[in-house]
PDB file of N, CA and C in Angstrom:
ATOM      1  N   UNK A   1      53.973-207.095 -18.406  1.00  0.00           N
ATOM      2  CA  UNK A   1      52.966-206.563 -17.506  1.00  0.00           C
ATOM      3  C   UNK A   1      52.095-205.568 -18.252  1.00  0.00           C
ATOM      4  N   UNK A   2      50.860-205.564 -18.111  1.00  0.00           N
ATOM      5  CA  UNK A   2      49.892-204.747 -18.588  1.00  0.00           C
ATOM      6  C   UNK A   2      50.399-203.235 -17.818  1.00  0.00           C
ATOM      7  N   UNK A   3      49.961-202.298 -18.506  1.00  0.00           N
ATOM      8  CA  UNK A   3      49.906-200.858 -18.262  1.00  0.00           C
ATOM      9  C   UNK A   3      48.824-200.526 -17.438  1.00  0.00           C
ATOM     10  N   UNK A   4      48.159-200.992 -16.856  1.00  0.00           N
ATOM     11  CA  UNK A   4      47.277-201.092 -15.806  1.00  0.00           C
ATOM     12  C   UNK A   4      48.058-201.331 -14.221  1.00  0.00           C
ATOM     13  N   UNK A   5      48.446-202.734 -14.257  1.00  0.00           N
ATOM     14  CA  UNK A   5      49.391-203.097 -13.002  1.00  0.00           C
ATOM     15  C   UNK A   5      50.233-202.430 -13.203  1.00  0.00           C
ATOM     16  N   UNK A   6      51.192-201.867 -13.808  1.00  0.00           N
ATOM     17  CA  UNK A   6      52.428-201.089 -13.907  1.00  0.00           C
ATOM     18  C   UNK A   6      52.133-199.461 -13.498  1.00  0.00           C
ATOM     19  N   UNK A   7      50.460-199.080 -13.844  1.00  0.00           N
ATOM     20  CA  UNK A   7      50.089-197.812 -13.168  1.00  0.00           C
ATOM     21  C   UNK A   7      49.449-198.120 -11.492  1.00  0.00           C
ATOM     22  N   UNK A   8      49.048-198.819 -11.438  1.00  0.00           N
ATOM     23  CA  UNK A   8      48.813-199.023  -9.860  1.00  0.00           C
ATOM     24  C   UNK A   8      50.075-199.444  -8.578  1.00  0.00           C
ATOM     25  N   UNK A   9      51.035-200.178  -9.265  1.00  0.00           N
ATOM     26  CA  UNK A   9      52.077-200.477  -8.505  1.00  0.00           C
ATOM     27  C   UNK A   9      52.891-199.266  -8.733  1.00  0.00           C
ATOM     28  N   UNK A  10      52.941-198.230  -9.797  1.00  0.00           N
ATOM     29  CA  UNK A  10      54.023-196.301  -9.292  1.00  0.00           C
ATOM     30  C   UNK A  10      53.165-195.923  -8.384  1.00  0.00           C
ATOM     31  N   UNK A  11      51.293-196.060  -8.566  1.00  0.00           N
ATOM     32  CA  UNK A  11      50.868-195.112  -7.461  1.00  0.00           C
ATOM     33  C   UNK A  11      51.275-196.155  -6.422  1.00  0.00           C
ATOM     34  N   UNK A  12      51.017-197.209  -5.580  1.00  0.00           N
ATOM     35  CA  UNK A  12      51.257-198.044  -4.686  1.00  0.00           C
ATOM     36  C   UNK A  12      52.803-197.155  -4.081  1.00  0.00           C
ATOM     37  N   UNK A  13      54.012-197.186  -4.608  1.00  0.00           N
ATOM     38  CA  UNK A  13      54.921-196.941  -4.462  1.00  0.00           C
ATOM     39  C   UNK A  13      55.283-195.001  -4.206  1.00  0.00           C
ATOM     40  N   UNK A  14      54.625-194.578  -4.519  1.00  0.00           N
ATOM     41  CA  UNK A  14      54.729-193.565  -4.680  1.00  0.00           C
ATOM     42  C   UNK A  14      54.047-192.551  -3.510  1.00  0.00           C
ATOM     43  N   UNK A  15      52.632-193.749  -2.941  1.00  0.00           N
ATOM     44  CA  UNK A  15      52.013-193.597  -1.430  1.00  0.00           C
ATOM     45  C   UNK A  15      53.174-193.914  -0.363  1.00  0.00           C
ATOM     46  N   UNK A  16      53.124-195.124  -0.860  1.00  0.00           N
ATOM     47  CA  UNK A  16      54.133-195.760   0.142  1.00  0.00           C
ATOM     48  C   UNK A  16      55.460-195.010   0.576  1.00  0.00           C
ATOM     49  N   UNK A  17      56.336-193.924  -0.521  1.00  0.00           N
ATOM     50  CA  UNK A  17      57.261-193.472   0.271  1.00  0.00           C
ATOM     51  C   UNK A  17      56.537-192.223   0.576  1.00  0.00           C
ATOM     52  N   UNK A  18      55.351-191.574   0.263  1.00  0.00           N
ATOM     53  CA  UNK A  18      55.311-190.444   0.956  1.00  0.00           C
ATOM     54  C   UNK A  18      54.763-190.919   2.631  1.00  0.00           C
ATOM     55  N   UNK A  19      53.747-191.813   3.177  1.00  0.00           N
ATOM     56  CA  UNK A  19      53.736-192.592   3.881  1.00  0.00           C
ATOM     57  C   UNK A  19      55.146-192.401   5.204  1.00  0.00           C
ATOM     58  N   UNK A  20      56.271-193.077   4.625  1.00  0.00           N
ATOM     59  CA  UNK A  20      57.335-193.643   5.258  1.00  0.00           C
ATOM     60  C   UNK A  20      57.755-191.965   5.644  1.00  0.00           C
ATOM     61  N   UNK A  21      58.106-191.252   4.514  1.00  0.00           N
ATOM     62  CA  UNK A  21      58.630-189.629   4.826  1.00  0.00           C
ATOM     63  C   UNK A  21      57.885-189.167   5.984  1.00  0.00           C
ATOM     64  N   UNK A  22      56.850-189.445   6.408  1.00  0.00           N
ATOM     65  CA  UNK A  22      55.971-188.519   7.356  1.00  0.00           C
ATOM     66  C   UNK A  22      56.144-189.432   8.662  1.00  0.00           C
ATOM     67  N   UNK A  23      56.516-189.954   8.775  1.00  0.00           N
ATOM     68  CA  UNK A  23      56.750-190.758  10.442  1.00  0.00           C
ATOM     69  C   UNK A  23      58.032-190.126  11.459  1.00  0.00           C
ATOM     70  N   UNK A  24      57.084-189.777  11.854  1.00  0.00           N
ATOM     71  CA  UNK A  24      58.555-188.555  12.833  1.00  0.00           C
ATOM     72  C   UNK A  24      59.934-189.606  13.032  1.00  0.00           C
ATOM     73  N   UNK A  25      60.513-188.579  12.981  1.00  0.00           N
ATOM     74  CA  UNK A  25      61.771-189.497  13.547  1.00  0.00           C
ATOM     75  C   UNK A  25      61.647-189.422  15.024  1.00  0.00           C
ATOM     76  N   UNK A  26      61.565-188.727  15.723  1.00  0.00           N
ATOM     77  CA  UNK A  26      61.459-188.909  17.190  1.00  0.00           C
ATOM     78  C   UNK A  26      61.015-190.356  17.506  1.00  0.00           C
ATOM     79  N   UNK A  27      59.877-191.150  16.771  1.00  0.00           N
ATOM     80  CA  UNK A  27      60.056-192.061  16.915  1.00  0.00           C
ATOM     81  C   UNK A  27      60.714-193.332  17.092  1.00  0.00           C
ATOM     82  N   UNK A  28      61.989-192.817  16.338  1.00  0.00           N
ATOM     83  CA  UNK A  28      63.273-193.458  16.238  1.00  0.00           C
ATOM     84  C   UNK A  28      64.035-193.384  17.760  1.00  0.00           C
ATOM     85  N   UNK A  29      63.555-192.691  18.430  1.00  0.00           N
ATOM     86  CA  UNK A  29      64.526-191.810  19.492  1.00  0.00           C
ATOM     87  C   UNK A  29      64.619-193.342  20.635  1.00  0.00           C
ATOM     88  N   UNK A  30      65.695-193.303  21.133  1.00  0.00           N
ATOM     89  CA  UNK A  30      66.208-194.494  22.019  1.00  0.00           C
ATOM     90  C   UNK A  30      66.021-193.750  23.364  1.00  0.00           C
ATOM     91  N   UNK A  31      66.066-192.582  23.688  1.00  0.00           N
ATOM     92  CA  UNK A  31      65.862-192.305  25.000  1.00  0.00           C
ATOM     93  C   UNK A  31      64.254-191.680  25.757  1.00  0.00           C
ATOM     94  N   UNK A  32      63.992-191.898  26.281  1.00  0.00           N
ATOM     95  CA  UNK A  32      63.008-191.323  27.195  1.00  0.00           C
ATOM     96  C   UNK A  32      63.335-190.415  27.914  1.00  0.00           C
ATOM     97  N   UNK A  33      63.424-189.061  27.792  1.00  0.00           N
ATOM     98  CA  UNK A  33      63.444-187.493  28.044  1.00  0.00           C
ATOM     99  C   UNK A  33      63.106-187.447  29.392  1.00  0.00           C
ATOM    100  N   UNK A  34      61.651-188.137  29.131  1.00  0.00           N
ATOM    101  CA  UNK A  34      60.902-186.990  30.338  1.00  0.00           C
ATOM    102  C   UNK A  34      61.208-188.048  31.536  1.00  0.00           C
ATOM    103  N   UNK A  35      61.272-189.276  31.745  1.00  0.00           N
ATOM    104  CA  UNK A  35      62.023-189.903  32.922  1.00  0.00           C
ATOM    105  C   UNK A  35      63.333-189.428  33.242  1.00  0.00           C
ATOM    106  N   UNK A  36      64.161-189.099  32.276  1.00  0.00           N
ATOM    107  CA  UNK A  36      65.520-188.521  32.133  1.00  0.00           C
ATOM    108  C   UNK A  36      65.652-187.310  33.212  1.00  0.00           C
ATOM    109  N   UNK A  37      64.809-186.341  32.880  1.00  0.00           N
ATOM    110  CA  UNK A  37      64.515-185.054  33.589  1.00  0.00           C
ATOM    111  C   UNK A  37      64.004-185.218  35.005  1.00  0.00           C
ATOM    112  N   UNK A  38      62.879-186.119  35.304  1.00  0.00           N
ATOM    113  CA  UNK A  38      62.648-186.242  36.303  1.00  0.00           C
ATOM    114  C   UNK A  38      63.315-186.837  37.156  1.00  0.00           C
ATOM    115  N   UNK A  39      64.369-188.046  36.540  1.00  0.00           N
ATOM    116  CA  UNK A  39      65.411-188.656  37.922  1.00  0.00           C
ATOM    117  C   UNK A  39      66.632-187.931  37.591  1.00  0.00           C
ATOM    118  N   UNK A  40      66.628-186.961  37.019  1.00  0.00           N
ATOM    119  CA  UNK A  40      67.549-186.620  36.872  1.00  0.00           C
ATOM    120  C   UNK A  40      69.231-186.729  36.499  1.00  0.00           C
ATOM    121  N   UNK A  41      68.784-187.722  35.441  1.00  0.00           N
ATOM    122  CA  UNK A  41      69.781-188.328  34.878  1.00  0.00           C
ATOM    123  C   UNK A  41      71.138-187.549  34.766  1.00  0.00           C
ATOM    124  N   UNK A  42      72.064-187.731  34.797  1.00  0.00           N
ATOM    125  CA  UNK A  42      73.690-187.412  33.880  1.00  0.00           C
ATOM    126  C   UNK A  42      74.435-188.210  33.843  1.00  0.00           C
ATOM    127  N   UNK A  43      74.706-188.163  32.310  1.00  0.00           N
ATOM    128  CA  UNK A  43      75.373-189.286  31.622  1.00  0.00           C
ATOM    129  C   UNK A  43      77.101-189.246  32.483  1.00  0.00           C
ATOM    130  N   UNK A  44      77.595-188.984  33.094  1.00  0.00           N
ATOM    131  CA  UNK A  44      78.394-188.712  33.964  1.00  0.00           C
ATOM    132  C   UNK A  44      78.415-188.624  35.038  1.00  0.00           C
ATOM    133  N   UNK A  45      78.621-189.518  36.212  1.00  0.00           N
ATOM    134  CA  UNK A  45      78.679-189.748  37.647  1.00  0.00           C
ATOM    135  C   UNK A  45      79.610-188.811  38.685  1.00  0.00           C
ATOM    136  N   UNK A  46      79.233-187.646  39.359  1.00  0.00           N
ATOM    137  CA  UNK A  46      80.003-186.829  40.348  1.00  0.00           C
ATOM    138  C   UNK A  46      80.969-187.452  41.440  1.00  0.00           C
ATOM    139  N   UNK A  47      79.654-189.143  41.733  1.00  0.00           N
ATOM    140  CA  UNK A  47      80.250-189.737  42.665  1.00  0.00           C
ATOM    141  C   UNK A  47      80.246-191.125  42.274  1.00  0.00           C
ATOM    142  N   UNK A  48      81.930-191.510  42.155  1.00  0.00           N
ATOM    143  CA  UNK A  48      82.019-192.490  41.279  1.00  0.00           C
ATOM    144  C   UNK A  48      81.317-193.990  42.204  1.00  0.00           C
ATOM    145  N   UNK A  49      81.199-194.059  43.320  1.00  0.00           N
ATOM    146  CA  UNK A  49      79.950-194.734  44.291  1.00  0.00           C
ATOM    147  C   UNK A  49      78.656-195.428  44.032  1.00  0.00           C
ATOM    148  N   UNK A  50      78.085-194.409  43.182  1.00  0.00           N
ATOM    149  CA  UNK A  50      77.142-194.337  42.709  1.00  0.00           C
ATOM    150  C   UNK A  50      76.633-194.185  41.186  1.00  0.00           C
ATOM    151  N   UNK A  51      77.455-195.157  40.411  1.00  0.00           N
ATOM    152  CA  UNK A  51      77.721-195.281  38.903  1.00  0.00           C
ATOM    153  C   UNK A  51      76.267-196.342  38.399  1.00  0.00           C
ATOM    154  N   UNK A  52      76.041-196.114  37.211  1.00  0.00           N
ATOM    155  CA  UNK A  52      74.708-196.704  36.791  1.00  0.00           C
ATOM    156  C   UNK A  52      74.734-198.098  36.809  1.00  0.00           C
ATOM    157  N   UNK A  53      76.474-198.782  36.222  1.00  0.00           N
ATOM    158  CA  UNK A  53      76.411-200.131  36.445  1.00  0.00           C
ATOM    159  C   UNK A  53      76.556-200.790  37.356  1.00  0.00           C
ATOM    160  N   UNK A  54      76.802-200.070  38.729  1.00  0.00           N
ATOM    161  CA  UNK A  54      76.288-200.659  40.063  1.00  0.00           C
ATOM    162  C   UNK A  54      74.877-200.206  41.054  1.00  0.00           C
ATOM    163  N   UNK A  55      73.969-200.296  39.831  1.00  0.00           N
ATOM    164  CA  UNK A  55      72.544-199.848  39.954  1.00  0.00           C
ATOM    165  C   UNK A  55      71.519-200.993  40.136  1.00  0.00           C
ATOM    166  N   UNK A  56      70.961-201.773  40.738  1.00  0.00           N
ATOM    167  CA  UNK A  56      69.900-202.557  40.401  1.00  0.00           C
ATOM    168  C   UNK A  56      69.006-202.252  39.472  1.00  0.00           C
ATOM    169  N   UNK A  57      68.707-201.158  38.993  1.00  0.00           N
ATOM    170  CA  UNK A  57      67.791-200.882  37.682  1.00  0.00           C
ATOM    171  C   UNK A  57      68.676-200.859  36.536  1.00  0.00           C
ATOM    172  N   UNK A  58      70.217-200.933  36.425  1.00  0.00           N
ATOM    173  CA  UNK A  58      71.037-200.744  35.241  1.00  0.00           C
ATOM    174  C   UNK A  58      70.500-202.082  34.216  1.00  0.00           C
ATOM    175  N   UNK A  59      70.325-202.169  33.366  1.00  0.00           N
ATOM    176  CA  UNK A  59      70.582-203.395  31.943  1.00  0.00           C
ATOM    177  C   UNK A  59      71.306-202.911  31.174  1.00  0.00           C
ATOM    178  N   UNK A  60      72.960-203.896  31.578  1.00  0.00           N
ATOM    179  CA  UNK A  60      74.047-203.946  30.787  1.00  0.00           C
ATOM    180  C   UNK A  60      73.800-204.332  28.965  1.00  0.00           C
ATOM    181  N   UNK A  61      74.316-203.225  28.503  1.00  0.00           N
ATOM    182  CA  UNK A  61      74.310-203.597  26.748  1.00  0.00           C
ATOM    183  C   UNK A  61      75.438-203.163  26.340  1.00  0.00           C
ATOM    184  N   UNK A  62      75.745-202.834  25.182  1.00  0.00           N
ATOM    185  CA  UNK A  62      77.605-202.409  24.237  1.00  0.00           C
ATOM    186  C   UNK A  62      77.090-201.271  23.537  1.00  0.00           C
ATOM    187  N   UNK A  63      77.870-200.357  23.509  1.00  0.00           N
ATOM    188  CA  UNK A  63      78.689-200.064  24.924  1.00  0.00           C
ATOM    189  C   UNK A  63      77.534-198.913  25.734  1.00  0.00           C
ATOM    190  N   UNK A  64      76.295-198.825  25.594  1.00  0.00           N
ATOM    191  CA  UNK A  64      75.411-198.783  26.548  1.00  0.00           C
ATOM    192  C   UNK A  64      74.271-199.350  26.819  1.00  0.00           C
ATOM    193  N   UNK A  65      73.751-199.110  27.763  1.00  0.00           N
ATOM    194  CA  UNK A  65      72.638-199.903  28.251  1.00  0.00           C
ATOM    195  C   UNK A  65      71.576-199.573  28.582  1.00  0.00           C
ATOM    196  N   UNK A  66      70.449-200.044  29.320  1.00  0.00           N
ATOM    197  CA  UNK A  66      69.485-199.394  29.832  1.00  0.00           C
ATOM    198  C   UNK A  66      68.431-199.217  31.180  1.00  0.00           C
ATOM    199  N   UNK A  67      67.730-198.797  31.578  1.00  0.00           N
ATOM    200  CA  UNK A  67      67.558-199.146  32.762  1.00  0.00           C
ATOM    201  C   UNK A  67      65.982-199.602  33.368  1.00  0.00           C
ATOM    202  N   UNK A  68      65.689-200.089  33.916  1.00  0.00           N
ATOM    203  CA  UNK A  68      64.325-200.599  34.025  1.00  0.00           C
ATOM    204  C   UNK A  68      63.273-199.575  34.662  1.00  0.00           C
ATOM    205  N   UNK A  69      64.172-197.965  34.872  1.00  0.00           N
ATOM    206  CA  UNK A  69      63.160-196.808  35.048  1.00  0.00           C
ATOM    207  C   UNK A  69      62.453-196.131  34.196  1.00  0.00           C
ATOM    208  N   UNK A  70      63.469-196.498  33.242  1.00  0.00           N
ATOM    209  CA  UNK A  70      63.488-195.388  31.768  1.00  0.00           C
ATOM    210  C   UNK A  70      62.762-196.722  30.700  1.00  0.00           C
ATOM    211  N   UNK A  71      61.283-196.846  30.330  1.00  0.00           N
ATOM    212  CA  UNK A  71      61.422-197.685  29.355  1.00  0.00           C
ATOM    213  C   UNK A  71      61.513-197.339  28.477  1.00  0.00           C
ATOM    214  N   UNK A  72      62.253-198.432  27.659  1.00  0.00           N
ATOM    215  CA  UNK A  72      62.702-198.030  26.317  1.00  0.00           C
ATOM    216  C   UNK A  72      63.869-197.523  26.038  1.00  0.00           C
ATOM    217  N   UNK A  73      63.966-196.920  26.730  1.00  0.00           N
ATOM    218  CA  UNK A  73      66.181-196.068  26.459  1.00  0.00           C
ATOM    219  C   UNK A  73      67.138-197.126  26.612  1.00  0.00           C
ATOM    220  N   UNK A  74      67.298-197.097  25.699  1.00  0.00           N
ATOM    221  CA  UNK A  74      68.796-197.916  25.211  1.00  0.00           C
ATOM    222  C   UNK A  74      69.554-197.491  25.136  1.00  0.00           C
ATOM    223  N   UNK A  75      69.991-195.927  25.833  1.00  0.00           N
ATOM    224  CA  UNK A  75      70.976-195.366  25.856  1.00  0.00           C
ATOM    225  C   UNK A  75      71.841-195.077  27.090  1.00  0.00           C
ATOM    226  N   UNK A  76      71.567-195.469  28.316  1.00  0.00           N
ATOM    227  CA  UNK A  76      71.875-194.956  29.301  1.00  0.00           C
ATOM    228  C   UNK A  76      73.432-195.410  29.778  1.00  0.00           C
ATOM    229  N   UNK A  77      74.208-194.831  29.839  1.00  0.00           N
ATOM    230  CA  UNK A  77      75.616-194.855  30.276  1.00  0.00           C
ATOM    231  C   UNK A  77      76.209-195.379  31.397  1.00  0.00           C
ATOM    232  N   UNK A  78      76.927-196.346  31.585  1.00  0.00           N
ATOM    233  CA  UNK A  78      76.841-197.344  32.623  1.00  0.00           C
ATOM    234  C   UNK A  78      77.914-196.180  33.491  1.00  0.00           C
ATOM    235  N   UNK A  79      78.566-195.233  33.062  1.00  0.00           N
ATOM    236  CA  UNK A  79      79.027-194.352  34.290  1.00  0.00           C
ATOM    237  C   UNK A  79      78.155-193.273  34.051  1.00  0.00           C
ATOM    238  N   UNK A  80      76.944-193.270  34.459  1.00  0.00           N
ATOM    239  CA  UNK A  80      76.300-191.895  34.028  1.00  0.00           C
ATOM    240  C   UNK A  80      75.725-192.815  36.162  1.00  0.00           C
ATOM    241  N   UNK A  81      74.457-191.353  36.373  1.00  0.00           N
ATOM    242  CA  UNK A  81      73.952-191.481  37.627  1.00  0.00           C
ATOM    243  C   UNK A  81      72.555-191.262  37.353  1.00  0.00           C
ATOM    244  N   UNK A  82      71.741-190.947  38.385  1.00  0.00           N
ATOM    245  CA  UNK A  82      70.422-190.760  38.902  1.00  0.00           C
ATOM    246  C   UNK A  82      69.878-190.687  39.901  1.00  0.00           C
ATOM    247  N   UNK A  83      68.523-189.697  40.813  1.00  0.00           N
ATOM    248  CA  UNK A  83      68.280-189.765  41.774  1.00  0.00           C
ATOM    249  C   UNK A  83      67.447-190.907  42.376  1.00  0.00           C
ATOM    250  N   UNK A  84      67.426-191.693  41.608  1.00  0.00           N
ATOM    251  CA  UNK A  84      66.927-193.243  41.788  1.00  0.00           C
ATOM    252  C   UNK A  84      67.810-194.372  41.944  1.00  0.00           C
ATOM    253  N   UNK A  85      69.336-194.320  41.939  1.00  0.00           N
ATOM    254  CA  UNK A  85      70.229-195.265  42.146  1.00  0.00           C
ATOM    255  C   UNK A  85      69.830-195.884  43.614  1.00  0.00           C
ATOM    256  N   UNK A  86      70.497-197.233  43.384  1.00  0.00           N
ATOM    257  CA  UNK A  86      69.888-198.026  44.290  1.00  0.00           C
ATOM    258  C   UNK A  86      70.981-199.184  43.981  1.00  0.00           C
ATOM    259  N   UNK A  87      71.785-199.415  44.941  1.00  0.00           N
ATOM    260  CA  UNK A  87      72.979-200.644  45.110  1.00  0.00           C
ATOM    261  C   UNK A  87      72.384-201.849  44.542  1.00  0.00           C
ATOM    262  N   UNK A  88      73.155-202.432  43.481  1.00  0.00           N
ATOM    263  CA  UNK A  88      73.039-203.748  43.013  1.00  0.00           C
ATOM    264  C   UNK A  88      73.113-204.956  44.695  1.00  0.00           C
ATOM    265  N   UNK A  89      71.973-205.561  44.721  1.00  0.00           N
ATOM    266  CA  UNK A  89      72.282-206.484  46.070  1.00  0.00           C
ATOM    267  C   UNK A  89      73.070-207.486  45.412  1.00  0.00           C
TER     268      UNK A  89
END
């Protein structure tokens, strides 16, 4: 390889991970907060009645899941609750 391509592909590479370093991780984040707060999520059920996997909004996953209030969270705890539960018909 010429010393030409071999200097454009370190800078190429060298953008590229500073690039990747600067992408928040929050982006990474599996849960949605601010739906969280507002239905008032806890990952723990007071009243076992009213558990997430007998939720019509629950989507069963291993070993959690998520719910069709919260998009995007892939985290939600099939014994966790909310002020949005609503009996699986």
């Amino acid at each position: 390889m010429s010393d030409s391509i071999n200097q454009t592909r370190r800078t190429f590479m060298k953008i590229g991970g500073m690039a990747v370093a600067m992408i928040p991780v929050a982006a990474f984040a599996a849960k949605n907060d601010a739906m969280r707060t507002a239905m008032k999520y806890a990952d723990k059920s007071a009243d076992p009645a009213k558990l997430c996997s007998g939720c019509m909004h629950f989507v069963p996953g291993k070993p959690l899941g998520g719910c069709k209030l919260f998009p995007g969270d892939t985290e939600v705890n099939p014994n966790g609750t909310c002020t949005a539960w609503a009996k699986k018909a």
